[in-house]
N, C-alpha and C. Protein backbone atom coordinates (compact mmCIF):
# COMPACT_ATOMS: atom_id res chain seq x y z
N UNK A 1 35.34 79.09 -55.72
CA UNK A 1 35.13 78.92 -54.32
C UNK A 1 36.47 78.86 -53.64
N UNK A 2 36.44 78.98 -52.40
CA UNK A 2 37.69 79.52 -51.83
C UNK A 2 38.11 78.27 -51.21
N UNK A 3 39.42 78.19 -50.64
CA UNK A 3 39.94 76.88 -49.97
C UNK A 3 38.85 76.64 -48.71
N UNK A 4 38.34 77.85 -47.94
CA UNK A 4 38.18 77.67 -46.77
C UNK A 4 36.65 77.63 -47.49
N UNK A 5 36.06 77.69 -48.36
CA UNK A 5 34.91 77.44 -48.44
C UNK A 5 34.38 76.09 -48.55
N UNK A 6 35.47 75.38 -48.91
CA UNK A 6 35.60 74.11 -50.10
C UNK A 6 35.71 72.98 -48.20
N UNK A 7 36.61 73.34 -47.45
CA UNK A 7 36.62 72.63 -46.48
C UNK A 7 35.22 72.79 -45.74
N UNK A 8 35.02 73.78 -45.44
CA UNK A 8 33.59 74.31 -44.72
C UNK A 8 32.96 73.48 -44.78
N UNK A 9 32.77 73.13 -46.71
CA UNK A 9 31.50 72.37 -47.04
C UNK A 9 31.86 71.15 -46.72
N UNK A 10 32.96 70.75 -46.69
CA UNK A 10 33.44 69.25 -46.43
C UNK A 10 33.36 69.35 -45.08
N UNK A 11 33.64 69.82 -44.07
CA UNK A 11 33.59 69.97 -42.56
C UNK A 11 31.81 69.43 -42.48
N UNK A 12 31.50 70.74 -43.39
CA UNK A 12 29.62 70.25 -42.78
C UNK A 12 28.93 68.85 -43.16
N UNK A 13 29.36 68.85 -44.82
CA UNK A 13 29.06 67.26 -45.04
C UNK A 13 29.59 65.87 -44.22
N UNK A 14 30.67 65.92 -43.69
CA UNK A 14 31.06 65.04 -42.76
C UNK A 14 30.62 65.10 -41.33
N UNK A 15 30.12 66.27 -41.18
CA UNK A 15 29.07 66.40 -39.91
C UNK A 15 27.59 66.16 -39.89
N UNK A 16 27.14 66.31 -41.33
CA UNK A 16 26.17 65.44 -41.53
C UNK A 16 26.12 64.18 -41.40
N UNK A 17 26.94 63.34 -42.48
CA UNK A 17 27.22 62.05 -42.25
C UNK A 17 27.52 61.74 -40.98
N UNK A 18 28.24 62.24 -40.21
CA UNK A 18 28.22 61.80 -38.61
C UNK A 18 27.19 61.95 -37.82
N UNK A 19 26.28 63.17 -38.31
CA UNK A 19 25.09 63.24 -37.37
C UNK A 19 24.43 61.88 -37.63
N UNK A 20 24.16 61.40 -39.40
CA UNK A 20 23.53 60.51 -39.61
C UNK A 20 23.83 59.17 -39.43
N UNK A 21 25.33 59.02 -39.38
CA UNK A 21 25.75 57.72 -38.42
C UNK A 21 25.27 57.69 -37.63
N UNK A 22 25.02 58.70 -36.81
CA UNK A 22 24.99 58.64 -35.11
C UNK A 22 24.07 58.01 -35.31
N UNK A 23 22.42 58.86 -35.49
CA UNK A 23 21.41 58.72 -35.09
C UNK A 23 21.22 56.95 -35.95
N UNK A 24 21.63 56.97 -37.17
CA UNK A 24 21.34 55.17 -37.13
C UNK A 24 21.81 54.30 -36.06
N UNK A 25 23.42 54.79 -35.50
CA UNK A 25 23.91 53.70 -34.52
C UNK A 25 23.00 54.27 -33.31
N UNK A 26 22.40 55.47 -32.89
CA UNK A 26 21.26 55.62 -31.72
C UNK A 26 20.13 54.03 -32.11
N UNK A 27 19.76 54.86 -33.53
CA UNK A 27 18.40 53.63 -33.55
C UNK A 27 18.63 52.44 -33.70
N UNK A 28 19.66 51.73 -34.20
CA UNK A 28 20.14 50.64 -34.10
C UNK A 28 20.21 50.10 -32.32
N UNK A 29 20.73 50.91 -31.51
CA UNK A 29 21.20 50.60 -29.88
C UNK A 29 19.76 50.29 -29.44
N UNK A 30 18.96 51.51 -29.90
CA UNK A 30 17.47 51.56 -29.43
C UNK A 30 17.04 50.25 -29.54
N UNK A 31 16.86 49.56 -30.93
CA UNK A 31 16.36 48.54 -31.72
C UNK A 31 16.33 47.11 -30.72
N UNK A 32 17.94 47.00 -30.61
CA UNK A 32 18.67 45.71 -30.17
C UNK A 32 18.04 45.84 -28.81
N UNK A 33 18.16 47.39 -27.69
CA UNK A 33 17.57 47.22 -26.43
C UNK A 33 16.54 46.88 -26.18
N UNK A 34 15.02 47.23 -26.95
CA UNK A 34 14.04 47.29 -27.62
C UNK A 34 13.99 45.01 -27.88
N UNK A 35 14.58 44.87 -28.47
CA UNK A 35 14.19 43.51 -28.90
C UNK A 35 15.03 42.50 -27.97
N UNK A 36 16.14 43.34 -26.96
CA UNK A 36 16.48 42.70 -25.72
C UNK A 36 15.77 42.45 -24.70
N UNK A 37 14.81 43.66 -24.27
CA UNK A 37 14.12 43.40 -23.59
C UNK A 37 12.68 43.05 -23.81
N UNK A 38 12.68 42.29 -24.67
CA UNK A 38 11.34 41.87 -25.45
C UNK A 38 12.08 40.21 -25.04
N UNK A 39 12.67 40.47 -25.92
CA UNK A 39 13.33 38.77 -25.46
C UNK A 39 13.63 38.02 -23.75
N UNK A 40 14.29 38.95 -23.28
CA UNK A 40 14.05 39.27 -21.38
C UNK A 40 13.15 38.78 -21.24
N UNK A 41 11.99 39.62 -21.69
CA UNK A 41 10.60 39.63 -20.79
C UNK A 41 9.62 38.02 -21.20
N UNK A 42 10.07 37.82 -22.46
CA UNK A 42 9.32 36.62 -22.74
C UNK A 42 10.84 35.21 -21.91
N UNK A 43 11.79 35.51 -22.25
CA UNK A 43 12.37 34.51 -21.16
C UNK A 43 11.92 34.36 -19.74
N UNK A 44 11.58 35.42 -19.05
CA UNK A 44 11.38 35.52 -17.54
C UNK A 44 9.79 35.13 -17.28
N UNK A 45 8.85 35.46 -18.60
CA UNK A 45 7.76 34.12 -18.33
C UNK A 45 7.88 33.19 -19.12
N UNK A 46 8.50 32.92 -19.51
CA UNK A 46 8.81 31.47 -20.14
C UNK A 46 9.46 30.27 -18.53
N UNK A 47 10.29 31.45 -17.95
CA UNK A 47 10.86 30.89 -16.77
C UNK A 47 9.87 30.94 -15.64
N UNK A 48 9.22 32.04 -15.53
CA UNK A 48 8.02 31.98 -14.48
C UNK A 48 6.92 30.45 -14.91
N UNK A 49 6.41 30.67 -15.91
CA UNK A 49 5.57 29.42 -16.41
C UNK A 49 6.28 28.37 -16.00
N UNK A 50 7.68 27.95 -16.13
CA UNK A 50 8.08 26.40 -16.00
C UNK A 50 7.97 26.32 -14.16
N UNK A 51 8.29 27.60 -13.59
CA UNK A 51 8.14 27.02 -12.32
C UNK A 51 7.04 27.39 -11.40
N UNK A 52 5.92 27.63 -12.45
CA UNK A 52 4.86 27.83 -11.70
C UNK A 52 4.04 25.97 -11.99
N UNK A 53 4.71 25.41 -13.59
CA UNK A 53 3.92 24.22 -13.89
C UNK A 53 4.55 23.20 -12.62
N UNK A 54 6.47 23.25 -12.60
CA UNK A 54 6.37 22.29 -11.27
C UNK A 54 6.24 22.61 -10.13
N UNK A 55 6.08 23.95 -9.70
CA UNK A 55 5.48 23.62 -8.58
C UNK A 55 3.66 23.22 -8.54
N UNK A 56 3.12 23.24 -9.45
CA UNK A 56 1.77 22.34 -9.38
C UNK A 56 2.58 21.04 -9.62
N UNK A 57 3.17 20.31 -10.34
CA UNK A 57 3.28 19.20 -10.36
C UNK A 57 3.92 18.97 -8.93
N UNK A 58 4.58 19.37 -8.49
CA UNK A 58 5.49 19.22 -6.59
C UNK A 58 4.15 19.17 -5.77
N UNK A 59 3.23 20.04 -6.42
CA UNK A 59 2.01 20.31 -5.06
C UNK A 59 1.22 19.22 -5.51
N UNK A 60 0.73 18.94 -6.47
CA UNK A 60 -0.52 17.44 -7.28
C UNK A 60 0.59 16.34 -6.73
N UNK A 61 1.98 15.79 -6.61
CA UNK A 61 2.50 14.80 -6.60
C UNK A 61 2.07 14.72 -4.75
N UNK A 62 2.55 15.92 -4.26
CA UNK A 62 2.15 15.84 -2.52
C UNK A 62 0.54 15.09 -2.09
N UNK A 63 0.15 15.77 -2.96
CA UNK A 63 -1.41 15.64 -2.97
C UNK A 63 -1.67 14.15 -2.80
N UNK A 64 -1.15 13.40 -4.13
CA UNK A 64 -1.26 12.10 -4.08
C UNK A 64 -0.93 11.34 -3.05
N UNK A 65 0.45 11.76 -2.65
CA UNK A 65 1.45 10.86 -1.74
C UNK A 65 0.32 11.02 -0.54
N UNK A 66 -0.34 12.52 -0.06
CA UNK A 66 -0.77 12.07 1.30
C UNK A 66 -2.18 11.76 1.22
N UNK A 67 -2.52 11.09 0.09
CA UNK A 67 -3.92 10.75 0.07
C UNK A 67 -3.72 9.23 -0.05
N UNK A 68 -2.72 8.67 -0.77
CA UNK A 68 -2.34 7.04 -0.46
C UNK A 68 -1.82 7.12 0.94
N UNK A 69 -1.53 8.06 1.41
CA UNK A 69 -0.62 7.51 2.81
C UNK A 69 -1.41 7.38 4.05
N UNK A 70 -3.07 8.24 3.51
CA UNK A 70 -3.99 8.23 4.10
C UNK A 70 -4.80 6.65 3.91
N UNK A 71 -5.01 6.65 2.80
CA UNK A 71 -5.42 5.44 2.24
C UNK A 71 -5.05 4.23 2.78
N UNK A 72 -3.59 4.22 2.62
CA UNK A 72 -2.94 3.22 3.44
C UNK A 72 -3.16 3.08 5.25
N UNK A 73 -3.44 4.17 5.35
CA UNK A 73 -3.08 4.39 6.85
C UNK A 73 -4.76 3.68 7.25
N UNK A 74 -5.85 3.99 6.62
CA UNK A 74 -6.52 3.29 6.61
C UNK A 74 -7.10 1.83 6.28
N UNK A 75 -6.65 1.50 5.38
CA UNK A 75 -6.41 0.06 4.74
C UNK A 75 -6.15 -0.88 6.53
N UNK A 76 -4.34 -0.03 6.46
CA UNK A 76 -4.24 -0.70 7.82
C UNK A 76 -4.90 -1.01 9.12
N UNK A 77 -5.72 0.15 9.23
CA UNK A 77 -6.85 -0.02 10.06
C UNK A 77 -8.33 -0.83 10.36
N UNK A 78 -8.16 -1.13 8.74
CA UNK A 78 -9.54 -1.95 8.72
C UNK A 78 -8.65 -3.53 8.54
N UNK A 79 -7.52 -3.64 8.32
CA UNK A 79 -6.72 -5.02 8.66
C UNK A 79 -6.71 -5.19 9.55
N UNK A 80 -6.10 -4.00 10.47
CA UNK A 80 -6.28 -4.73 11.42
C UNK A 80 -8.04 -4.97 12.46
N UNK A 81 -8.98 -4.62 12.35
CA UNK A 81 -9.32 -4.35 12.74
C UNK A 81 -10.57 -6.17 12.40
N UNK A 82 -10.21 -6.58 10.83
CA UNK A 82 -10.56 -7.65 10.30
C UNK A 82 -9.94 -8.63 11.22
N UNK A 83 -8.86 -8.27 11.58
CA UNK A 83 -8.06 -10.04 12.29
C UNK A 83 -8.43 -9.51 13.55
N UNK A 84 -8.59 -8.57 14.14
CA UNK A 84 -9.53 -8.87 15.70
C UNK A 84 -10.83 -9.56 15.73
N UNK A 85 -11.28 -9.44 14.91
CA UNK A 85 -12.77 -10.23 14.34
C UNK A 85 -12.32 -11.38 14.51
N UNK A 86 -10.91 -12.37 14.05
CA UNK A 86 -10.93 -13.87 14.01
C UNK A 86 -10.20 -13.74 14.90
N UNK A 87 -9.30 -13.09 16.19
CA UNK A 87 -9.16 -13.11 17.12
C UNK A 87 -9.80 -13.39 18.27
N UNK A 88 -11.15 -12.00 18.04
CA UNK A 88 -12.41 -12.64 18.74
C UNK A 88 -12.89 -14.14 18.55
N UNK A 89 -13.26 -14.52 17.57
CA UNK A 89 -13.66 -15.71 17.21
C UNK A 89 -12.56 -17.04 18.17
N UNK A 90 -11.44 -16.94 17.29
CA UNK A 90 -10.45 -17.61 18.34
C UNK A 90 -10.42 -17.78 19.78
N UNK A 91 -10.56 -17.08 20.22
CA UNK A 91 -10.62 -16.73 21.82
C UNK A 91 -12.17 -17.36 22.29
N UNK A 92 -12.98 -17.22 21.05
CA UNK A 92 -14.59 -17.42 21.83
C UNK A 92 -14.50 -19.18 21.92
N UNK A 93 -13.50 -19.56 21.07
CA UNK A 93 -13.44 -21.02 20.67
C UNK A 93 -12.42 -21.68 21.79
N UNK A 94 -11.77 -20.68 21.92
CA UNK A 94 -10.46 -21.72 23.29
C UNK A 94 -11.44 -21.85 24.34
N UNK A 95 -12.32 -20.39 24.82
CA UNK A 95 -13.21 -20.57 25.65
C UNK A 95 -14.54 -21.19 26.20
N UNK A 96 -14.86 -21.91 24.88
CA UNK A 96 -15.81 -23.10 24.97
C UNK A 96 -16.05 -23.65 26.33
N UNK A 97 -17.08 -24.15 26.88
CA UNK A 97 -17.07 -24.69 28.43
C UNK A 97 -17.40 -26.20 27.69
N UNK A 98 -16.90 -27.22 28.37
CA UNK A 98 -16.67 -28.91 28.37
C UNK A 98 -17.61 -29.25 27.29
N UNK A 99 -19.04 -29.06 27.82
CA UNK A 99 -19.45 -29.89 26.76
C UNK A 99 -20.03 -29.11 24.91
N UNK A 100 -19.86 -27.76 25.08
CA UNK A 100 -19.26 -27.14 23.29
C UNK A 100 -18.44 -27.43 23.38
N UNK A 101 -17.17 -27.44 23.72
CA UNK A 101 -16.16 -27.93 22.89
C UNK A 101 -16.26 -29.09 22.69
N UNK A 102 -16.62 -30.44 23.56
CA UNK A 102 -16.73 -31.31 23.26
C UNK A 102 -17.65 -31.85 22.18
N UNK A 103 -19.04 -31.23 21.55
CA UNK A 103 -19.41 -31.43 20.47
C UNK A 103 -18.58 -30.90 19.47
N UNK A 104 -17.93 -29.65 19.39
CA UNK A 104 -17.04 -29.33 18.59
C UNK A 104 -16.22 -30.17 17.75
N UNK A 105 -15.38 -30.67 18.87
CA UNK A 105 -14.33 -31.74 18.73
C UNK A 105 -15.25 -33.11 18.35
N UNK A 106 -16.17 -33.43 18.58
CA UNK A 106 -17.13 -34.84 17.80
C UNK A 106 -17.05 -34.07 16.06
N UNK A 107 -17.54 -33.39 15.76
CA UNK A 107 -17.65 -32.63 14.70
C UNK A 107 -16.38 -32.81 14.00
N UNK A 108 -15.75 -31.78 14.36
CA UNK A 108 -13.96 -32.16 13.85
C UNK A 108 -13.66 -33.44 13.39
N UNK A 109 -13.86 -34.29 14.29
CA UNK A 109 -13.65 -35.50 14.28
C UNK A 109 -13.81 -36.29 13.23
N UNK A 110 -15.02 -36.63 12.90
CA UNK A 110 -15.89 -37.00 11.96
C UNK A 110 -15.58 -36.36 10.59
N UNK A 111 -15.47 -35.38 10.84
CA UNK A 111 -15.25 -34.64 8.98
C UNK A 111 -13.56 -35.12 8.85
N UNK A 112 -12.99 -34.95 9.70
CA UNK A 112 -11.14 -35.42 9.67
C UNK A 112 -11.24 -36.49 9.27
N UNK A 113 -12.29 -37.59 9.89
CA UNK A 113 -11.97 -39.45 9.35
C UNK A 113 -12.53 -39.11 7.97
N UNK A 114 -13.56 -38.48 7.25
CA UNK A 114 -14.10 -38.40 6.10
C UNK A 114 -12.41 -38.11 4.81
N UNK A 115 -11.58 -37.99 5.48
CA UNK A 115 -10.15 -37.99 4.57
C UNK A 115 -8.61 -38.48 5.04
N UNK A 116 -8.90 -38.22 6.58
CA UNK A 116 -8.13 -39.55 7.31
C UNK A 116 -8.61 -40.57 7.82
N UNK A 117 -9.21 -41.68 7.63
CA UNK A 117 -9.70 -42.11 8.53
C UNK A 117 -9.54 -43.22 10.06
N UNK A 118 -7.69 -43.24 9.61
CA UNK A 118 -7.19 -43.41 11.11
C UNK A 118 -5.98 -43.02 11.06
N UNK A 119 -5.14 -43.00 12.62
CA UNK A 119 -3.95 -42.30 12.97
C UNK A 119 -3.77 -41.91 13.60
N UNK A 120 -2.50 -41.23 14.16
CA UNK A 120 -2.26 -40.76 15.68
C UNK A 120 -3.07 -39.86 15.74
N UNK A 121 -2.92 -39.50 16.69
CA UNK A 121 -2.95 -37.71 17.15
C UNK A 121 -2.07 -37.11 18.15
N UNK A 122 -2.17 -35.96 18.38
CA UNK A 122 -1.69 -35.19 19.37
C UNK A 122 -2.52 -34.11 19.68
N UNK A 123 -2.94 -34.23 20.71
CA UNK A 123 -4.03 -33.37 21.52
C UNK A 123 -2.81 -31.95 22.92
N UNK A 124 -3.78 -31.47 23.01
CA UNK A 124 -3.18 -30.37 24.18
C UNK A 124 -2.78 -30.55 25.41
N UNK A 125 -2.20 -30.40 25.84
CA UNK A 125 -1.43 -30.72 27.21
C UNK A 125 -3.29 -30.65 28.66
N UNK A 126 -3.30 -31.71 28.82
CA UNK A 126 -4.19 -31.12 29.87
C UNK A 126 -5.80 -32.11 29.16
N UNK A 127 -5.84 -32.05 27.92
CA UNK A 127 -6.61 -32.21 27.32
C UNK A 127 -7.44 -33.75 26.61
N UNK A 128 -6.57 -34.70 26.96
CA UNK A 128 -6.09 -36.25 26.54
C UNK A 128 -7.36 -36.75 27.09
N UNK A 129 -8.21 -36.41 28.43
CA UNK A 129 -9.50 -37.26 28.75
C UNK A 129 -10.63 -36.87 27.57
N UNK A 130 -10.86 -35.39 27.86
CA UNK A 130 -11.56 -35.26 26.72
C UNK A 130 -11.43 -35.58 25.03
N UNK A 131 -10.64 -35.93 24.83
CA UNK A 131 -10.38 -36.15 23.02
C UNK A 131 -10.53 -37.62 23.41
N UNK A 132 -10.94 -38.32 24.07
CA UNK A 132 -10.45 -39.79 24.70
C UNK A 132 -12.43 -39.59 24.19
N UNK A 133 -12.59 -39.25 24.95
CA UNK A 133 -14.44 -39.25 25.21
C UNK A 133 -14.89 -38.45 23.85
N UNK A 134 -14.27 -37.94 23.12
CA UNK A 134 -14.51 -37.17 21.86
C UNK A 134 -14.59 -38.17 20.79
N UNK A 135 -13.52 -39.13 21.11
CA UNK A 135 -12.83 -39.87 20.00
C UNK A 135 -14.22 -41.47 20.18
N UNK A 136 -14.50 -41.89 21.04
CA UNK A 136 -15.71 -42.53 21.18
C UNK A 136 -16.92 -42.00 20.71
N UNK A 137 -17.09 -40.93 21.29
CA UNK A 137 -18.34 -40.74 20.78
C UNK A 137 -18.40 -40.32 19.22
N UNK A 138 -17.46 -39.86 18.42
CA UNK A 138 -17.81 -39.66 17.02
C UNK A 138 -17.56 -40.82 16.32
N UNK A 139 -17.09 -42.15 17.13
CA UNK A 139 -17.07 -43.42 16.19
C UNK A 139 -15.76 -43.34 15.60
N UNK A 140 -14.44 -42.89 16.12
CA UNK A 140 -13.36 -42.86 14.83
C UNK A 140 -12.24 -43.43 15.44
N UNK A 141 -11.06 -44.05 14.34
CA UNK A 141 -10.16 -44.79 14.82
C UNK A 141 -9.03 -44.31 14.78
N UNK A 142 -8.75 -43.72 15.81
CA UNK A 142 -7.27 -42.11 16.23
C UNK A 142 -7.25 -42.64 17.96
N UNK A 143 -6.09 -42.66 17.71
CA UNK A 143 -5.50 -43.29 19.04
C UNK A 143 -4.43 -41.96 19.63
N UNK A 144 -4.80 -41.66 21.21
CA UNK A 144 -3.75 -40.33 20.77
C UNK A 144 -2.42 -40.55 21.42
N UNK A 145 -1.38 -39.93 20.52
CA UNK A 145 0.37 -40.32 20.38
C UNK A 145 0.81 -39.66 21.32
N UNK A 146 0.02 -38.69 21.34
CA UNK A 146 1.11 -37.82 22.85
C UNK A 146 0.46 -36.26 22.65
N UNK A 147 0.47 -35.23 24.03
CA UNK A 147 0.00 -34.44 24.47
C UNK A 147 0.91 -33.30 24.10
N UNK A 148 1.14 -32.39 23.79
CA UNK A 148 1.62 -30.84 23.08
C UNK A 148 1.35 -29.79 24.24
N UNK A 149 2.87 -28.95 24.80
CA UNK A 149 1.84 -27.79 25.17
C UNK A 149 2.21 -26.94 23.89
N UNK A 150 2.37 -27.23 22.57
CA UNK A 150 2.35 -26.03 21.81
C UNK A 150 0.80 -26.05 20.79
N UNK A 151 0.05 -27.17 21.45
CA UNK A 151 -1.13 -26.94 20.58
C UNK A 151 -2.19 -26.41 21.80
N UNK A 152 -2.75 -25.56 21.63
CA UNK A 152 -4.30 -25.30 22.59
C UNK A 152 -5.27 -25.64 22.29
N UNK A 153 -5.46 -26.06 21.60
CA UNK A 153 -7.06 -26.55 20.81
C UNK A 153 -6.83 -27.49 19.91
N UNK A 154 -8.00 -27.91 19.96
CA UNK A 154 -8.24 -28.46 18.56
C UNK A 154 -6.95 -29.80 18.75
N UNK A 155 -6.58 -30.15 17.71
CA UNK A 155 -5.51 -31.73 17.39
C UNK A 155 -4.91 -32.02 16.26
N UNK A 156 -3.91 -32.46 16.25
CA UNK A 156 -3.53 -32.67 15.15
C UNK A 156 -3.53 -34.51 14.85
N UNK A 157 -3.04 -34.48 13.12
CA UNK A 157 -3.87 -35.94 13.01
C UNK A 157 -2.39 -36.67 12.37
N UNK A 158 -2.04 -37.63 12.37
CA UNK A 158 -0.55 -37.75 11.03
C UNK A 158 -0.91 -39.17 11.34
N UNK A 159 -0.87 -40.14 9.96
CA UNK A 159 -0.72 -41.40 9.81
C UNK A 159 0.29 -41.66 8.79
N UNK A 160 1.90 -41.39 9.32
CA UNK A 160 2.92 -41.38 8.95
C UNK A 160 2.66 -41.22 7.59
N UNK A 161 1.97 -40.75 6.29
CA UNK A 161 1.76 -40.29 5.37
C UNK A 161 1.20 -38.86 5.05
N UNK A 162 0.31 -38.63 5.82
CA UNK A 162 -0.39 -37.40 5.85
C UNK A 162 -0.88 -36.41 7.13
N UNK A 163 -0.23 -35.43 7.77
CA UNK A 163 -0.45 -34.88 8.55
C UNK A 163 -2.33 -33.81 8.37
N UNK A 164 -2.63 -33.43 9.42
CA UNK A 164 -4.12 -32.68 9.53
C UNK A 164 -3.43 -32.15 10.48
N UNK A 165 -3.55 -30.48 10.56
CA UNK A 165 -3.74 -29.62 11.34
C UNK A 165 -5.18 -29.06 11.73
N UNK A 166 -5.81 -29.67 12.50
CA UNK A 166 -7.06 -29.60 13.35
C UNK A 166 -7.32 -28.31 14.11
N UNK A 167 -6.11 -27.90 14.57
CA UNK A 167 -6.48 -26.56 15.86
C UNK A 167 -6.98 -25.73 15.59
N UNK A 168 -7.70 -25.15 16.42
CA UNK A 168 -8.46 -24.10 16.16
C UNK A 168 -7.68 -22.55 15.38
N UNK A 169 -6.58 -22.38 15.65
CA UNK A 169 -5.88 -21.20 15.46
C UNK A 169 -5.39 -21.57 13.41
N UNK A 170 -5.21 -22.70 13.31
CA UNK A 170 -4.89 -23.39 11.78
C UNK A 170 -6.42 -23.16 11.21
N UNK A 171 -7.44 -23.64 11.43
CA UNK A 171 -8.47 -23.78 11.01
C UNK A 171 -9.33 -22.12 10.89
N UNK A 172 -8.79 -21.53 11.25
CA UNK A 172 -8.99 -19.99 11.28
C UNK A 172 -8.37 -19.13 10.01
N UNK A 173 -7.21 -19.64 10.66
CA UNK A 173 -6.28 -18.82 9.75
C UNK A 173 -6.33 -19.08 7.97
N UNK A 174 -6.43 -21.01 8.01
CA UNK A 174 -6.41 -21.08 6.77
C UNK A 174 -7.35 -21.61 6.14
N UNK A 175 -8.39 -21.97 6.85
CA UNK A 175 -9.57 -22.13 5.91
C UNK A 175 -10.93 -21.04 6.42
N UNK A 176 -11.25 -20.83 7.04
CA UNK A 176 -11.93 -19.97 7.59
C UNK A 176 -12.02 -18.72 7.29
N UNK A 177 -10.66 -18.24 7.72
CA UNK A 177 -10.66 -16.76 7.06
C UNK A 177 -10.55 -16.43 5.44
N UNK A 178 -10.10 -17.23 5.18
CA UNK A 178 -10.08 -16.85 3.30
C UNK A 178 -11.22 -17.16 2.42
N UNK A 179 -12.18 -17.93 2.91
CA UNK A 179 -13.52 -18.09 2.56
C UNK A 179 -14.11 -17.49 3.45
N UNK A 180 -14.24 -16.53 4.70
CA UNK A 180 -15.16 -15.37 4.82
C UNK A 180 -14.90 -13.99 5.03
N UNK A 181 -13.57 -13.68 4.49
CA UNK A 181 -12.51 -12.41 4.86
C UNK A 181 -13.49 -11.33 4.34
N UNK A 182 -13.91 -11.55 3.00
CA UNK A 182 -14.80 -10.49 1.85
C UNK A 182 -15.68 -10.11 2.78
N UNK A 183 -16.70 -11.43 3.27
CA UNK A 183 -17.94 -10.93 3.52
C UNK A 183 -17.95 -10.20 5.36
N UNK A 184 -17.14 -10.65 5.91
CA UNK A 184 -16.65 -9.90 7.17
C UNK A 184 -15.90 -8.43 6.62
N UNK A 185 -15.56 -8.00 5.54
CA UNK A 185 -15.05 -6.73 5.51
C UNK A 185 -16.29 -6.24 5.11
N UNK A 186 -17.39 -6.77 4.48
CA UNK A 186 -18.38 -6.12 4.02
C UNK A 186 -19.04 -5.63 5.29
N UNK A 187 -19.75 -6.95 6.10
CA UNK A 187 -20.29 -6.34 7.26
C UNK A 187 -19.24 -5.19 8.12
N UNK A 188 -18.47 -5.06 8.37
CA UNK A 188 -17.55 -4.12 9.17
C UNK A 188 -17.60 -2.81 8.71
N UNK A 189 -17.65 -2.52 7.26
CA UNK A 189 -16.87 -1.50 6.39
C UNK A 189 -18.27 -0.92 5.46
N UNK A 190 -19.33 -1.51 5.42
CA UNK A 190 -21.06 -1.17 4.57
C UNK A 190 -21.61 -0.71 5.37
């Protein structure tokens, strides 16, 4: 075989081998692009999924917030709407004409000596004849110390040991309303 035959064949065999490099480093490029964008595509819903889950969790957390804020907003409404009830009440009680209040105040009276049963008082500015005529007729021994304009109703009781808050606005607030708060939200709110 001749020199130039001998290269020929070596020329072509190394152009084989290069064709066949090639096309492996083609299918290799193919491969990696191929399993790049396989990998891409499952990252970009992997990434779609996370922000499709918080924005449901952003939208369910909203959800909540304006359904307590509703909640609340109502709550407040039926509070307040409970202490106009002993508002009313209050008001129906300052407004008593002479002689209800004056059984009132016999009443008061009598259940107050059942745990004080004597001691000053202090009655309402204006008010000193009637608790005078109150204080006779329920039989009790309260002499009154002096007149308040910060009390409107009702009296207070102190025999330098133990004070009684009598007034109507005390007697509301703290015994009254907490033993019938339930059943006044029931009627209001059933």
């Amino acid at each position: 075989m001749a020199l130039d035959d001998i290269l020929q064949k070596i020329s072509d065999e190394a152009d084989k081998k290069t064709a066949f490099m090639k096309q492996v480093a083609d299918d290799e490029i193919k491969k990696i692009e191929a399993e790049s964008q396989v990998r891409a595509e499952k990252r970009r819903s992997e990434i779609k999924q996370m922000a499709e889950e918080k924005y449901q969790s952003i939208l369910e957390k909203a959800k909540i917030l304006a359904k307590m804020e509703g909640q609340s907003a109502f709550l407040v409404e039926k509070r307040k709407m409970i202490a106009d009830v002993y508002q009313a009440l209050q008001a129906s009680l300052a407004q008593l004409d002479g002689v209800a209040y004056a059984e009132l105040l016999v009443r008061m009276l009598k259940s107050a000596a059942l745990q004080l049963p004597e001691g000053k008082m202090t009655v309402p500015c204006g008010r000193k004849e009637e608790m005078e005529k109150a204080i006779k007729k329920a039989g009790v021994f309260y002499a009154i110390a002096h007149e308040s304009p910060d009390i409107k109703d009702g009296f207070i009781l102190n025999d330098h040991r133990v004070e009684m808050n009598m007034t109507f606005i005390y007697l509301i607030d703290k015994i009254v309303r907490p033993h019938t708060e339930l059943e006044v939200a029931k009627i209001l709110f059933n």
